[in-house]
N, C-alpha and C. Protein backbone atom coordinates (compact mmCIF):
# COMPACT_ATOMS: atom_id res chain seq x y z
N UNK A 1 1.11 10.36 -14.83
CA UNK A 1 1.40 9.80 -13.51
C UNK A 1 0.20 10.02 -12.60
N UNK A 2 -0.27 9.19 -12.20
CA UNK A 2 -1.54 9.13 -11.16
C UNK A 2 -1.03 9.44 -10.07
N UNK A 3 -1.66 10.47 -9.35
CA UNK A 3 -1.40 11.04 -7.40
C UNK A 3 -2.45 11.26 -7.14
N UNK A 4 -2.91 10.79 -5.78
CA UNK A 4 -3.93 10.74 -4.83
C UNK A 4 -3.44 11.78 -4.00
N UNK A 5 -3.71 12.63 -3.43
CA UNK A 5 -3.35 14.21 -2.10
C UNK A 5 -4.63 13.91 -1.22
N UNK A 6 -4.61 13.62 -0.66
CA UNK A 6 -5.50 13.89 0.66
C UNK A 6 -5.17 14.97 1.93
N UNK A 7 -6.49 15.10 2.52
CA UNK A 7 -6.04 16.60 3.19
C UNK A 7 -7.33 16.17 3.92
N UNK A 8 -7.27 16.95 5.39
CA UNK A 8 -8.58 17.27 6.50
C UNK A 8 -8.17 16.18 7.90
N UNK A 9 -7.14 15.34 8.16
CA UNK A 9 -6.59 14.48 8.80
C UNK A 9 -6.52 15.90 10.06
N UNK A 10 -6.16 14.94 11.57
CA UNK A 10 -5.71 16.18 12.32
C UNK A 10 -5.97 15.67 13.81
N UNK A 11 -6.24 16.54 14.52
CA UNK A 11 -6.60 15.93 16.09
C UNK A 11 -7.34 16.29 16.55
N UNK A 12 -8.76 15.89 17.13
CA UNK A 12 -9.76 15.87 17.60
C UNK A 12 -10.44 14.88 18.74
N UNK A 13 -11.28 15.81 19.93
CA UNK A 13 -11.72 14.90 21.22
C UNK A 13 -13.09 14.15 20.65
N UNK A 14 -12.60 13.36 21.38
CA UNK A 14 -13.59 11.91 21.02
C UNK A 14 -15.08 12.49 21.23
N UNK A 15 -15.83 12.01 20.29
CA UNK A 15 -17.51 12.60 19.58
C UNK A 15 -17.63 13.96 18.66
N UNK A 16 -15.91 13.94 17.95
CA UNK A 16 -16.09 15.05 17.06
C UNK A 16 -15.75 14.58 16.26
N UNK A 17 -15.65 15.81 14.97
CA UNK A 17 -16.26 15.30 13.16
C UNK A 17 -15.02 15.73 12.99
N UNK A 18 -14.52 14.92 11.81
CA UNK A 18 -13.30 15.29 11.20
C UNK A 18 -13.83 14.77 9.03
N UNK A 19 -13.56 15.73 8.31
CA UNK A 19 -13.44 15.53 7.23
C UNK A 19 -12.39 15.17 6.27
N UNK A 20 -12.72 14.12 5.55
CA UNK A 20 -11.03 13.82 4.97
C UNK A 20 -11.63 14.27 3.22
N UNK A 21 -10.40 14.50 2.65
CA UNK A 21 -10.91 14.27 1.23
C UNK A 21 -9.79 13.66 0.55
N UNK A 22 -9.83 13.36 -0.65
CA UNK A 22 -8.98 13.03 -1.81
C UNK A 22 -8.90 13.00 -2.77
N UNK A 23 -8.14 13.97 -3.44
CA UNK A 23 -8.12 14.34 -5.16
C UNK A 23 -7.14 13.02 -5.57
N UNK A 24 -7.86 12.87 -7.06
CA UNK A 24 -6.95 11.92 -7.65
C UNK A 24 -6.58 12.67 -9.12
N UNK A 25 -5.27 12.89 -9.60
CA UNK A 25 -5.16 13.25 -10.80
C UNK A 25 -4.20 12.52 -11.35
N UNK A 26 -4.28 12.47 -13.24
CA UNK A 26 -3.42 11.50 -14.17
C UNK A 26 -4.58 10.34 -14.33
N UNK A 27 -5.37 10.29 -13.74
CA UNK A 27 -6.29 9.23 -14.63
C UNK A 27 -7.77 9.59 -14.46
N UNK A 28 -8.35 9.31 -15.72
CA UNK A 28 -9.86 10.00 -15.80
C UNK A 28 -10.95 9.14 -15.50
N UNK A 29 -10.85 8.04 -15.22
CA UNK A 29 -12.14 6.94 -14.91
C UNK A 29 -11.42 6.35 -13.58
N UNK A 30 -12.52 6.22 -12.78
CA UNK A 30 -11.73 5.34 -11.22
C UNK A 30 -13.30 4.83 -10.99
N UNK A 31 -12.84 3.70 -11.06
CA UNK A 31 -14.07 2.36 -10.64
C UNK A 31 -14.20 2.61 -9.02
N UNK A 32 -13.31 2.16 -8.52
CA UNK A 32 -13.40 2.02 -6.82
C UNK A 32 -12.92 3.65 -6.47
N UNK A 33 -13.10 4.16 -5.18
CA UNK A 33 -12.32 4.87 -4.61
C UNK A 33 -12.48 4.63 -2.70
N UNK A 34 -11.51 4.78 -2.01
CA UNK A 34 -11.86 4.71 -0.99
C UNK A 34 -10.99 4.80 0.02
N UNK A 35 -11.28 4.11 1.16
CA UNK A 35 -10.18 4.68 2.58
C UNK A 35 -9.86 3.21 3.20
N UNK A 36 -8.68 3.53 3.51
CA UNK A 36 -8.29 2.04 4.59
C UNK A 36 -7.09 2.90 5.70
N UNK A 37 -7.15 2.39 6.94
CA UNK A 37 -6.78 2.92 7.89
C UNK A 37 -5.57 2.07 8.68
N UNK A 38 -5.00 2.69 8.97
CA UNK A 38 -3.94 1.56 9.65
C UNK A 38 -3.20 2.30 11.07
N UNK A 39 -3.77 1.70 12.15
CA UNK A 39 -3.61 2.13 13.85
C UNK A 39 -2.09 1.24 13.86
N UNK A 40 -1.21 1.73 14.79
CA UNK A 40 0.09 1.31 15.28
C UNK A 40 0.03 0.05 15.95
N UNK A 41 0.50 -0.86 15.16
CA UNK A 41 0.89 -2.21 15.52
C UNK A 41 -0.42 -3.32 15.20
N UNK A 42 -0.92 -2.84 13.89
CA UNK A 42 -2.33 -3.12 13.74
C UNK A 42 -2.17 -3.41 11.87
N UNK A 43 -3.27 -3.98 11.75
CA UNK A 43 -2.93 -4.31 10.11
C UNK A 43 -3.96 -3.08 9.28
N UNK A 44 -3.68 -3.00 8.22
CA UNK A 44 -4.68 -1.68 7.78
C UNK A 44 -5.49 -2.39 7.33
N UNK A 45 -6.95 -1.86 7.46
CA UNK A 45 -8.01 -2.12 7.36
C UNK A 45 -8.74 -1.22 6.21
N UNK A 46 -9.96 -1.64 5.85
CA UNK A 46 -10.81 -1.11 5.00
C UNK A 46 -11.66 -0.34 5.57
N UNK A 47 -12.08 0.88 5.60
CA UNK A 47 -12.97 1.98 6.45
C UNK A 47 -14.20 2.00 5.81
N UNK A 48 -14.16 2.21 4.10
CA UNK A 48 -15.16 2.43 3.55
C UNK A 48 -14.70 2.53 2.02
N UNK A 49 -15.91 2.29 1.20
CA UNK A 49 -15.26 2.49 -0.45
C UNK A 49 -16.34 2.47 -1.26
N UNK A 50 -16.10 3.47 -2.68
CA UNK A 50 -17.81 3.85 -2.98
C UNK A 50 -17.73 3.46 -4.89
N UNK A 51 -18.41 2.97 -4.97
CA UNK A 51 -18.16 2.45 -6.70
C UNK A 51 -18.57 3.18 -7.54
N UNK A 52 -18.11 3.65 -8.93
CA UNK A 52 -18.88 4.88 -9.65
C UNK A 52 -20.02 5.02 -9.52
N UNK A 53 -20.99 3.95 -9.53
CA UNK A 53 -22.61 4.26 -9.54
C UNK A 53 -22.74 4.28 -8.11
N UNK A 54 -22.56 4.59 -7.05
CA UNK A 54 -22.76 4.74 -5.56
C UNK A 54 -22.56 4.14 -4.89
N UNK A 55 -22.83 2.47 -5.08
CA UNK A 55 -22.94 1.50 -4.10
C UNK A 55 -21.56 2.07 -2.91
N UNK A 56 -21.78 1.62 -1.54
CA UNK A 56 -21.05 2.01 -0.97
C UNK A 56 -20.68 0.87 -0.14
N UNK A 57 -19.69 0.43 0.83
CA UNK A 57 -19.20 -0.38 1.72
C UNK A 57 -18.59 0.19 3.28
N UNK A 58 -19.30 -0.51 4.28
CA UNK A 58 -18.53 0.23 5.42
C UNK A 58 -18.10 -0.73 6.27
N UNK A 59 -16.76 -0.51 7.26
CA UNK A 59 -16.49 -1.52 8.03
C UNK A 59 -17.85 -1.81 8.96
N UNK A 60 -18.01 -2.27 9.79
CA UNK A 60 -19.01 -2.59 10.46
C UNK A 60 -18.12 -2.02 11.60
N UNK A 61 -17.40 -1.54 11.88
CA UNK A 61 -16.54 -0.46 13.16
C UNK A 61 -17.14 0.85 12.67
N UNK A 62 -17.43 1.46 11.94
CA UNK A 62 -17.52 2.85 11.47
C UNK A 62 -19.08 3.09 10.75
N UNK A 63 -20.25 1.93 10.26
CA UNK A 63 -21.22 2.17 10.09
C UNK A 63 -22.11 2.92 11.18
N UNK A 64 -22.98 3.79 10.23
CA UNK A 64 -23.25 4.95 11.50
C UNK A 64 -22.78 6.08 11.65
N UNK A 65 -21.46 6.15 11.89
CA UNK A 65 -21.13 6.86 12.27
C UNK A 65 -19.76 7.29 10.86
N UNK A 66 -19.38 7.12 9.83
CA UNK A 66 -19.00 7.57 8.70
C UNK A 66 -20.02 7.72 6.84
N UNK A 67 -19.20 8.74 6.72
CA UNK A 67 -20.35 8.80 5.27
C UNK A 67 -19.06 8.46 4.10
N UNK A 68 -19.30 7.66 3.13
CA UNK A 68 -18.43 8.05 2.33
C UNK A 68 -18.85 8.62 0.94
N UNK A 69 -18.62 9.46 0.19
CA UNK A 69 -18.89 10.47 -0.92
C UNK A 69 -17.71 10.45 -2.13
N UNK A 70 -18.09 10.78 -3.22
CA UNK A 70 -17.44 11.07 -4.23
C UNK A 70 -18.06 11.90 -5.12
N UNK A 71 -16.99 13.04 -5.58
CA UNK A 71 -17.57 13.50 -6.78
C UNK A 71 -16.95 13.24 -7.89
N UNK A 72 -17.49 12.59 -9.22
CA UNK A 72 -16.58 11.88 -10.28
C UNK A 72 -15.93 13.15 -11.27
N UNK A 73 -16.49 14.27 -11.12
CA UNK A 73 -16.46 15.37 -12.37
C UNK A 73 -14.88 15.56 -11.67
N UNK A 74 -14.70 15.45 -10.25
CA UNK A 74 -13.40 15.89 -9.86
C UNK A 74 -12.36 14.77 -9.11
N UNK A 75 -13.03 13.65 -9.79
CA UNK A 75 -12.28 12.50 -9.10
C UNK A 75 -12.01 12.48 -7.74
N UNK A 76 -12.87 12.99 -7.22
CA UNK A 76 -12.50 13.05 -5.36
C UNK A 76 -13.28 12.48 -4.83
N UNK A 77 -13.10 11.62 -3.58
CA UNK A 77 -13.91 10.81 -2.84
C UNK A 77 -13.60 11.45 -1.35
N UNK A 78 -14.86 11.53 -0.54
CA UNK A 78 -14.22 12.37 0.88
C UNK A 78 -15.24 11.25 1.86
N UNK A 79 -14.50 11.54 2.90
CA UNK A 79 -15.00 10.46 4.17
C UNK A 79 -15.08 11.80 5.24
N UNK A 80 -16.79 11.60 5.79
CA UNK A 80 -17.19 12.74 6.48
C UNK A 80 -17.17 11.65 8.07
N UNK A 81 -16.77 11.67 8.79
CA UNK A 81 -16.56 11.38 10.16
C UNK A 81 -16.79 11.80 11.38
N UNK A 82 -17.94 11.23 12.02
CA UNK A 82 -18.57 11.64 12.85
C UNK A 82 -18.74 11.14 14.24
N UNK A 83 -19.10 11.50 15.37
CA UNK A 83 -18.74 10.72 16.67
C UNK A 83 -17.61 9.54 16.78
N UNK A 84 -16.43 10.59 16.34
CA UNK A 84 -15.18 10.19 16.38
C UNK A 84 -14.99 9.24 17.99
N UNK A 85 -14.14 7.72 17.84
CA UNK A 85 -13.61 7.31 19.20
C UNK A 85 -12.05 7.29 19.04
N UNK A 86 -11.46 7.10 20.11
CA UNK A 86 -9.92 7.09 20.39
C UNK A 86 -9.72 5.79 19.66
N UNK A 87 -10.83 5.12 19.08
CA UNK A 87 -10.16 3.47 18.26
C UNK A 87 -10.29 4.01 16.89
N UNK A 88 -10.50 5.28 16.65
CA UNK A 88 -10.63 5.69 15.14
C UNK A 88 -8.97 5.95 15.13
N UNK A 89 -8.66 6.44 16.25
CA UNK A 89 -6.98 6.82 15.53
C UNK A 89 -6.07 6.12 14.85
N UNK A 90 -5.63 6.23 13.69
CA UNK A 90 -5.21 5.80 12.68
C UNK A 90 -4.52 6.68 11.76
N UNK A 91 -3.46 6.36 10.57
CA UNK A 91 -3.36 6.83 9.74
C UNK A 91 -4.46 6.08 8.45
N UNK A 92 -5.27 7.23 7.69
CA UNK A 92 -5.88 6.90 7.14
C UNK A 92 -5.11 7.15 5.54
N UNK A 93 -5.45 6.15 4.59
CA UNK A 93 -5.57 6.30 3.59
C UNK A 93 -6.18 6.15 2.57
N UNK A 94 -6.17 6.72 1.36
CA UNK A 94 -6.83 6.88 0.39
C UNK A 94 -6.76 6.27 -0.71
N UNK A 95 -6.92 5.39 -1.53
CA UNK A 95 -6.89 4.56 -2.59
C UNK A 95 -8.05 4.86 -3.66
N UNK A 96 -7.27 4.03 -4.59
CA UNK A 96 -7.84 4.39 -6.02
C UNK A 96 -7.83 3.29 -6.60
N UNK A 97 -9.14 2.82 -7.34
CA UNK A 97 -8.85 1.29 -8.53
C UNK A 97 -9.38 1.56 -10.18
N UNK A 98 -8.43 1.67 -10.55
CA UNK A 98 -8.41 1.44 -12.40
C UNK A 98 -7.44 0.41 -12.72
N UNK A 99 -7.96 -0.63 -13.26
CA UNK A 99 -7.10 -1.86 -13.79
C UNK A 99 -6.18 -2.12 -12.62
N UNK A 100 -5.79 -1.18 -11.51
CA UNK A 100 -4.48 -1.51 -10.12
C UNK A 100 -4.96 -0.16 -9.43
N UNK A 101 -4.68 -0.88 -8.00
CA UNK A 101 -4.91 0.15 -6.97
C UNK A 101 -3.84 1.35 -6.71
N UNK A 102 -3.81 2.99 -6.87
CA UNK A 102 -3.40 3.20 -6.43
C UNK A 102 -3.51 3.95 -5.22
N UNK A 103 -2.68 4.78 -4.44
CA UNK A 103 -2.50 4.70 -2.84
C UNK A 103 -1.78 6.37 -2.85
N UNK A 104 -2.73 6.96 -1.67
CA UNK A 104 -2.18 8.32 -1.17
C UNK A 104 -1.46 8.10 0.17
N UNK A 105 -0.48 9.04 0.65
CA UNK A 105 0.53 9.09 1.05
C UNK A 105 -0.04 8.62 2.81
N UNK A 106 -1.73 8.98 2.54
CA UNK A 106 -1.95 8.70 4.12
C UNK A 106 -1.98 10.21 4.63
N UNK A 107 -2.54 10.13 5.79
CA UNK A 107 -3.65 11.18 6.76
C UNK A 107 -3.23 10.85 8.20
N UNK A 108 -2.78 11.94 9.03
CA UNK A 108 -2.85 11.05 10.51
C UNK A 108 -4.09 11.52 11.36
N UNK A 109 -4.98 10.72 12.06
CA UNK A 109 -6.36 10.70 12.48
C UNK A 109 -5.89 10.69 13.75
N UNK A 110 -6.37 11.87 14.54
CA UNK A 110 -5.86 11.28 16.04
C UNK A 110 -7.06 11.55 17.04
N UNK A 111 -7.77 10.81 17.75
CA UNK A 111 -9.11 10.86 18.47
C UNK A 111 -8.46 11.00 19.69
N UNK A 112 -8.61 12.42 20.64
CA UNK A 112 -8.27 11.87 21.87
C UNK A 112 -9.34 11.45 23.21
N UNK A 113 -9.02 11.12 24.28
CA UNK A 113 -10.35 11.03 25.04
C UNK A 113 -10.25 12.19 25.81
């Protein structure tokens, strides 16, 4: 059974760093890994996502100012977040792609001003 756990979500004033991470266990190869975010009354979006060999993708809201990382030996991909704004608040989540995406339970991100 494949589970994604993410952890480092939380509340923080706007121009601070928040770290997310995400273990994935039950499957040993993950092509994609990455984050999509979804603010209240808003559609979830794509934050960032990093392909086994590195290539990486960022919204064009969060370039700059997010890193995204993975380490494959431990199947974890972490999103380092930096000069946090009150439009970052979101629940963030964590996804996974082998042959189908799967999906962690979500993170709540809260930027205040």
């Amino acid at each position: 059974q494949v589970r994604l756990v993410e952890s480092g979500g939380g509340l923080v004033q706007a121009g601070g760093s928040l770290r997310l991470s995400c273990a994935a266990s039950g499957i040993f190869t993950i092509n994609v890994m990455g984050w999509y975010r979804q603010a209240p009354g808003k559609q979830r979006e794509l934050v960032a996502r990093i392909v086994t060999g590195g290539s990486t993708n960022y919204a064009d809201s969060v370039k700059g100012r997010f890193t995204i990382s993975r380490d494959n030996a431990k199947n974890t991909v972490y999103l380092q977040m930096n000069s946090l704004k009150p439009e970052d608040t979101a629940v963030y989540y964590c996804y996974a792609t082998r042959y189908q995406d799967y999906w962690g339970q979500g993170t709540q991100v809260t930027v205040s001003s």
